[in-house]
Structures are given as C-alpha cells and as structure tokens.
N, C-alpha and C. Protein backbone atom coordinates (compact mmCIF):
# COMPACT_ATOMS: atom_id res chain seq x y z
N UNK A 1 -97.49 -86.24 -8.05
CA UNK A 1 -97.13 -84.89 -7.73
C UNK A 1 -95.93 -84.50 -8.60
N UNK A 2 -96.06 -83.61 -8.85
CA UNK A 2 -95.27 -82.70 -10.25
C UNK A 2 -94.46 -81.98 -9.78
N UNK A 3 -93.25 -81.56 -9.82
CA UNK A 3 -92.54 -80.45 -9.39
C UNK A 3 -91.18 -80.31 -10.24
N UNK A 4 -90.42 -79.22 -10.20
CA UNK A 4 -89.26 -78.67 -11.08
C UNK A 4 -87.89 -78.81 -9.51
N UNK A 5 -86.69 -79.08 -10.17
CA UNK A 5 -85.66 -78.66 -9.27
C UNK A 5 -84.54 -78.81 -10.10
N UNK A 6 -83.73 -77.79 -9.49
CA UNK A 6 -82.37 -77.77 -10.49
C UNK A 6 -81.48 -78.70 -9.94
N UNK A 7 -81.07 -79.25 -10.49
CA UNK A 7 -80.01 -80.72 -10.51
C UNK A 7 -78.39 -79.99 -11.37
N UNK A 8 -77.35 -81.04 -11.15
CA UNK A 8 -76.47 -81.15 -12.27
C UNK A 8 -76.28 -82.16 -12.56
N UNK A 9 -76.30 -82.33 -13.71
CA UNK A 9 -75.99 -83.29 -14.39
C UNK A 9 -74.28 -84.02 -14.49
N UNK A 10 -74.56 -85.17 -13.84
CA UNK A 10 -72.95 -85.52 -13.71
C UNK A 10 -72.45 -86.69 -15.09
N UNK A 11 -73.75 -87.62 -15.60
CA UNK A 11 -73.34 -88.11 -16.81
C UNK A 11 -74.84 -88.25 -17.12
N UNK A 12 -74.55 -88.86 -18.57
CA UNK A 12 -75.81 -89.83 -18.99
C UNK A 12 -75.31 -91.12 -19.99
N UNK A 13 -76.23 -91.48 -20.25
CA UNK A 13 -75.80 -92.84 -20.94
C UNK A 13 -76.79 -93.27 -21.65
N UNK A 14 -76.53 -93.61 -23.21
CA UNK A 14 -77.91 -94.17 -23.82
C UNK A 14 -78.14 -95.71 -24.03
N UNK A 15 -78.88 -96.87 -24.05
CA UNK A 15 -79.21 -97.87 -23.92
C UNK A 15 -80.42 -98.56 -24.70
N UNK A 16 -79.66 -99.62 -25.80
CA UNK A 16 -80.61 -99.49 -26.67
C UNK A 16 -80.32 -100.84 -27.32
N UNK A 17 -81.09 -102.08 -27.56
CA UNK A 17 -81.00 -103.17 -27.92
C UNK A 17 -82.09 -104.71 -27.51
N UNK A 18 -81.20 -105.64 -27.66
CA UNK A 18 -82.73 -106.80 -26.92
C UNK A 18 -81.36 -107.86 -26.33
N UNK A 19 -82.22 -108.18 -25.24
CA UNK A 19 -81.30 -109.06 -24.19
C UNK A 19 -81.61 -110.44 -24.72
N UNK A 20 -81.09 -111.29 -24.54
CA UNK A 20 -80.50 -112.95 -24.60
C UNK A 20 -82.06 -113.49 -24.83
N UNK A 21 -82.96 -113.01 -23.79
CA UNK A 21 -84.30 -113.53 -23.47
C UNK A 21 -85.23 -113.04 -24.69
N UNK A 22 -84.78 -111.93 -25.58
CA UNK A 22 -85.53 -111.08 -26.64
C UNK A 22 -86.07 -109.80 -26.01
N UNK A 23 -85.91 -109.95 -24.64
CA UNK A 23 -86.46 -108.69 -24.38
C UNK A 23 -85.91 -107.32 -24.44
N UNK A 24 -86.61 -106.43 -25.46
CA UNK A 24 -86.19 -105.34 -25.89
C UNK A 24 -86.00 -103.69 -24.91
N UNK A 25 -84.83 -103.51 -24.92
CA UNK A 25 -84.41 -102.02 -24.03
C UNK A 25 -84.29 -100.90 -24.86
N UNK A 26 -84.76 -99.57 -24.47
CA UNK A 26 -84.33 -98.25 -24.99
C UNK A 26 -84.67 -97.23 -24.14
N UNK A 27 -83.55 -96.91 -23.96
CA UNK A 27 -83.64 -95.96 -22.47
C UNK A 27 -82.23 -95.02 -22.54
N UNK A 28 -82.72 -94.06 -21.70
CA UNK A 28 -81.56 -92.52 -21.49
C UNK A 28 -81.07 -92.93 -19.89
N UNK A 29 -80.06 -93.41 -19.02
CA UNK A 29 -80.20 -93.07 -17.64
C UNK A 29 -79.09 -91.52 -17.76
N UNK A 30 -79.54 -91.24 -16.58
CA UNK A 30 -79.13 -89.65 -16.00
C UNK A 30 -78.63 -89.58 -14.61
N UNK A 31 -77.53 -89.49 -14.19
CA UNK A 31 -77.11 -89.47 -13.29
C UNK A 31 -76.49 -87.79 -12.84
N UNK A 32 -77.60 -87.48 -11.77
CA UNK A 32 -77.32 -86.01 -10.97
C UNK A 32 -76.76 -86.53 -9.52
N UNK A 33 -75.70 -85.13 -9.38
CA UNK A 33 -75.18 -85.02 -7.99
C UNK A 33 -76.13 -84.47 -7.16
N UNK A 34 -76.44 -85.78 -5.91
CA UNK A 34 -77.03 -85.90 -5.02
C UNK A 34 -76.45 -85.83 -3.86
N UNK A 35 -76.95 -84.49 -2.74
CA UNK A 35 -76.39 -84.88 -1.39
C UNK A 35 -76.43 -85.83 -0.20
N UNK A 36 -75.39 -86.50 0.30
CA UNK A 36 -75.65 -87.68 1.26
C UNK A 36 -76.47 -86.91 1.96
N UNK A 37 -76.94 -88.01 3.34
CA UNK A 37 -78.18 -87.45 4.51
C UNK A 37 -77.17 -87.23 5.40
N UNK A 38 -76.74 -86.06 5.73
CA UNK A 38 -75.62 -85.93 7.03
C UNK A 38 -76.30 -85.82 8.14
N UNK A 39 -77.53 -86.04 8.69
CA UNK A 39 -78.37 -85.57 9.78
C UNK A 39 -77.84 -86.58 10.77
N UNK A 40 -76.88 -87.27 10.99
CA UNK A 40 -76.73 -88.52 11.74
C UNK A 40 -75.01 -88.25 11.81
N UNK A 41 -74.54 -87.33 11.05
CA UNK A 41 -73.44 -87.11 11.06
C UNK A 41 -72.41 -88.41 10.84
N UNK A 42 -72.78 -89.38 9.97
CA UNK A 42 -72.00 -90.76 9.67
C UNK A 42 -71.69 -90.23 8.28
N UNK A 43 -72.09 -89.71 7.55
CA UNK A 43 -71.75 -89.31 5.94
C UNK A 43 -71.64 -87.75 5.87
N UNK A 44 -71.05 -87.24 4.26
CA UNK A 44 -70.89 -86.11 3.54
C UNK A 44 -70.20 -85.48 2.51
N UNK A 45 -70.63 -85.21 2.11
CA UNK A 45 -70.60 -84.94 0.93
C UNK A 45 -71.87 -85.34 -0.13
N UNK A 46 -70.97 -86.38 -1.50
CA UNK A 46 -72.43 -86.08 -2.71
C UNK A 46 -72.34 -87.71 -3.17
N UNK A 47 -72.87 -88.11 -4.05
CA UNK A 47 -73.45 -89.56 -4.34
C UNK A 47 -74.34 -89.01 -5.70
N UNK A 48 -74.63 -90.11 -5.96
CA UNK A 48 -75.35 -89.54 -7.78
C UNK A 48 -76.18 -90.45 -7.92
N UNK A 49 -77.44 -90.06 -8.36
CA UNK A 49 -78.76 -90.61 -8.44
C UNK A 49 -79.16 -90.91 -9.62
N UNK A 50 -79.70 -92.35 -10.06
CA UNK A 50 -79.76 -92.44 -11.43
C UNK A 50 -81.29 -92.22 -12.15
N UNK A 51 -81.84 -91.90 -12.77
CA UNK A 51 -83.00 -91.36 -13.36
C UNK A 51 -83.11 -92.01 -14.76
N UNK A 52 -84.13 -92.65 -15.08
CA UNK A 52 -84.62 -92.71 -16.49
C UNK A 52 -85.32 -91.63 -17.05
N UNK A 53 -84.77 -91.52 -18.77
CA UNK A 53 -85.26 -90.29 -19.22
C UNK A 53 -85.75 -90.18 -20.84
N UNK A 54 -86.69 -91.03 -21.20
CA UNK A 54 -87.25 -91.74 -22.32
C UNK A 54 -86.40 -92.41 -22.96
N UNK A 55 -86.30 -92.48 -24.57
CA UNK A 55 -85.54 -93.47 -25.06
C UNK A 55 -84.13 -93.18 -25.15
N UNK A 56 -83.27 -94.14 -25.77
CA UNK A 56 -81.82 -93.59 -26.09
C UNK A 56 -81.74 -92.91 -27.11
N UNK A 57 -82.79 -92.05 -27.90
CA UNK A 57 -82.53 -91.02 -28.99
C UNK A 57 -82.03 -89.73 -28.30
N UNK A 58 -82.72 -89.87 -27.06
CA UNK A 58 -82.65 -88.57 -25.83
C UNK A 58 -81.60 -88.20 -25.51
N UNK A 59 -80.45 -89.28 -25.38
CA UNK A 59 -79.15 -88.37 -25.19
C UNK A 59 -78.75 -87.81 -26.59
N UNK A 60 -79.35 -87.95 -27.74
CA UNK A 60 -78.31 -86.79 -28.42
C UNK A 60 -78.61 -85.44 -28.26
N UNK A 61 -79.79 -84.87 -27.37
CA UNK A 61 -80.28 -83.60 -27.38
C UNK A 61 -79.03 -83.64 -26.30
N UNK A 62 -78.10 -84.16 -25.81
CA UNK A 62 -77.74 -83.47 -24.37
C UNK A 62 -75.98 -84.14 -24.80
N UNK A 63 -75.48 -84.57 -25.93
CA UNK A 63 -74.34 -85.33 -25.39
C UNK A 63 -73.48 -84.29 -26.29
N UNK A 64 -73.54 -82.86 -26.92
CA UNK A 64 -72.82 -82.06 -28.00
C UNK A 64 -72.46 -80.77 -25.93
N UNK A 65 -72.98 -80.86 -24.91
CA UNK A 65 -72.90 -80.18 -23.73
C UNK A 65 -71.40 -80.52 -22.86
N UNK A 66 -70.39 -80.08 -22.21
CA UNK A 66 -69.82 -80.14 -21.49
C UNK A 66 -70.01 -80.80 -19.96
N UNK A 67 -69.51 -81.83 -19.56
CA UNK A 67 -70.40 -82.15 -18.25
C UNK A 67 -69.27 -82.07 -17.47
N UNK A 68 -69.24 -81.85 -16.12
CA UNK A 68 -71.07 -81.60 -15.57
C UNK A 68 -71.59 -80.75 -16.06
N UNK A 69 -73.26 -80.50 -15.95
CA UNK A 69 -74.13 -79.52 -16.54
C UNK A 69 -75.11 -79.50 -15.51
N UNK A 70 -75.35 -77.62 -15.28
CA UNK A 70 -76.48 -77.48 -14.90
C UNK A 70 -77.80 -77.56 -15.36
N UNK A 71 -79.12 -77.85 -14.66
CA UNK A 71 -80.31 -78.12 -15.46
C UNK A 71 -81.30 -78.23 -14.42
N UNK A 72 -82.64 -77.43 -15.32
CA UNK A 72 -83.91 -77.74 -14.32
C UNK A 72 -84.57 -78.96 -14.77
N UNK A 73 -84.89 -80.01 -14.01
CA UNK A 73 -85.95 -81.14 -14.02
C UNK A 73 -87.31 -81.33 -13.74
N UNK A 74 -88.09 -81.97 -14.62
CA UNK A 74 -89.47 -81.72 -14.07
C UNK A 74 -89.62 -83.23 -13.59
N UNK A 75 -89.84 -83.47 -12.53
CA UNK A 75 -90.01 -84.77 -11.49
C UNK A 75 -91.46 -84.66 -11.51
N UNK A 76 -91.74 -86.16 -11.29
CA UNK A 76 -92.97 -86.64 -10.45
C UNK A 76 -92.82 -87.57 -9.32
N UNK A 77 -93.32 -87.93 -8.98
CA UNK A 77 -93.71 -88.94 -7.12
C UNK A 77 -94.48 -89.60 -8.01
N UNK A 78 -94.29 -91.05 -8.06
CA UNK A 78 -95.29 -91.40 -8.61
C UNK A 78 -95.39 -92.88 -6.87
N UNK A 79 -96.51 -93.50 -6.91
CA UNK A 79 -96.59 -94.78 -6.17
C UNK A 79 -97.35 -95.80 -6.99
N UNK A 80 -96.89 -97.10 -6.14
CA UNK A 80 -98.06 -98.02 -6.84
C UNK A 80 -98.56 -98.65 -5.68
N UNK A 81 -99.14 -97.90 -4.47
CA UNK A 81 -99.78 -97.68 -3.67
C UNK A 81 -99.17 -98.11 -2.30
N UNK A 82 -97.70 -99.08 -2.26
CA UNK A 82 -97.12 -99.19 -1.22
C UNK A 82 -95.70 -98.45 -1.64
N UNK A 83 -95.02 -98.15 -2.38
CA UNK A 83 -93.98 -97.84 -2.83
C UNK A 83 -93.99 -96.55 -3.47
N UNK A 84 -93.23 -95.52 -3.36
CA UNK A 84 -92.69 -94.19 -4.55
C UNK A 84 -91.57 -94.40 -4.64
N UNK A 85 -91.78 -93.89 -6.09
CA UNK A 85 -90.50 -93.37 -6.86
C UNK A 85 -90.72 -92.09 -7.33
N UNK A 86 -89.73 -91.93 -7.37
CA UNK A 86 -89.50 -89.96 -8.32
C UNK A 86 -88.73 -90.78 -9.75
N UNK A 87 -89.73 -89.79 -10.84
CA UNK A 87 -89.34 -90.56 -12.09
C UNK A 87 -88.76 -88.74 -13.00
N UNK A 88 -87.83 -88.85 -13.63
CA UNK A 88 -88.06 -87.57 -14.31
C UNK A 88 -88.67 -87.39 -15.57
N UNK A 89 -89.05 -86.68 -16.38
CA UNK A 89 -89.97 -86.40 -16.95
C UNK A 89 -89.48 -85.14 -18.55
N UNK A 90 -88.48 -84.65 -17.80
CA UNK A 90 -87.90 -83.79 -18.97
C UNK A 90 -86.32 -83.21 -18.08
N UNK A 91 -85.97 -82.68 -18.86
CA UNK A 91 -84.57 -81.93 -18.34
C UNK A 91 -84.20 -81.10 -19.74
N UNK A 92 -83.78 -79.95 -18.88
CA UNK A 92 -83.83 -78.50 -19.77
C UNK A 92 -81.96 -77.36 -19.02
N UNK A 93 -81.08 -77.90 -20.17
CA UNK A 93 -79.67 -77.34 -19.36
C UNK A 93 -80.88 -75.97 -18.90
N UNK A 94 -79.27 -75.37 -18.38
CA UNK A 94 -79.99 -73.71 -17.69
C UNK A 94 -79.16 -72.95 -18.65
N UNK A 95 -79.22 -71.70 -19.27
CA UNK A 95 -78.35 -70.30 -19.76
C UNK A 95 -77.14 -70.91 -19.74
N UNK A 96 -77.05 -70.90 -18.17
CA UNK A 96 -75.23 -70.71 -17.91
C UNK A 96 -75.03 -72.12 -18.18
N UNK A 97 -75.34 -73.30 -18.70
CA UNK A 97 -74.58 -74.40 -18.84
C UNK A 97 -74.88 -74.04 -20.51
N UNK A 98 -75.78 -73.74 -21.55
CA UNK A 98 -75.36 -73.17 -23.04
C UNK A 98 -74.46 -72.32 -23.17
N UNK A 99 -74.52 -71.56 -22.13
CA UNK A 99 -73.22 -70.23 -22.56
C UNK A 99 -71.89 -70.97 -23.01
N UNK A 100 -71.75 -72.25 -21.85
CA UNK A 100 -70.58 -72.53 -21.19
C UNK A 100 -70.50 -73.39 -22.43
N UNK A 101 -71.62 -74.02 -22.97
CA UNK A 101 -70.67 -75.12 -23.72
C UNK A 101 -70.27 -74.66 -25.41
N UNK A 102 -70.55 -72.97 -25.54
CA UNK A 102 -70.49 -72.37 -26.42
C UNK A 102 -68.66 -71.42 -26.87
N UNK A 103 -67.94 -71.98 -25.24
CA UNK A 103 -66.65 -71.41 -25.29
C UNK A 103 -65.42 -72.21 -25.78
C-alpha cells in the first residue's frame, strides 16, 4: 500500500563502504520527527524515525537544504506475510523549505 505524508526532516546521513566480513553497504538513512503515542498518557512530545532512502549518492540531492526541512514522502506498507514495515520510496522538500534555504 502506497501513500504520500508530509514529514520533516530532522537529519540524514549517507553510508557507503564494505564491512570486515566484505559485505558491501550503500544507503541514505532519514530521520523524520515522529510523534510519541500519548493515548496512555505515559509519553509526549516527538522521537525520530529512521527510514532508508536508496543509495548514499541520495543525500547530495538533499544535503546543499537547511535542516530541519519540510517534505512530502511517498511510503509503502510493505509485509513478508507476518511482519510490516513502512519503507520510503522518494522524498520531495515542499516550496516553503526551497524558499527557505534560498535566504
């Protein structure tokens, strides 16, 4: 299942090399401000959710921006039939976070 939601962007980080074992990494993570579950009234406020977001070439489209940054995300739900995850898929600042990083 596919869907868009506006997030901000609180950092990112690019990741790119081969571990001890040879096994090779290249990856963007993305970390948006996420609200705690206050329905239990034990928490509140925000917490930050980390997201993979293709390779580490990906942060240079996003690291010349001011952060935090606003932005719409296109998410999926994905399962592997006992488990979901929400994976993201693209991220697109909004107007007002280009305006902003244009001052």
């Amino acid at each position: 299942m596919k869907f868009q939601s506006e997030v901000k962007v609180l950092g990112m980080k690019a990741s790119k090399g081969t571990m001890e074992n040879g096994t090779a990494f290249d990856s963007t993570k993305v970390y948006t401000e996420t609200p705690l579950d206050d329905s239990k009234g034990t928490a509140k406020g925000f917490a930050s959710a980390e997201f993979t977001l293709g390779k580490a070439d990906e942060f240079e489209k996003y690291k010349h921006l001011p952060f935090p940054f606003d932005a719409v995300a296109e998410l999926e739900i994905v399962s592997n039939g006992k488990t979901s995850k929400t994976v993201m898929l693209s991220l697109k600042p909004t107007a007002r976070s280009a305006a902003s990083s244009k001052s």
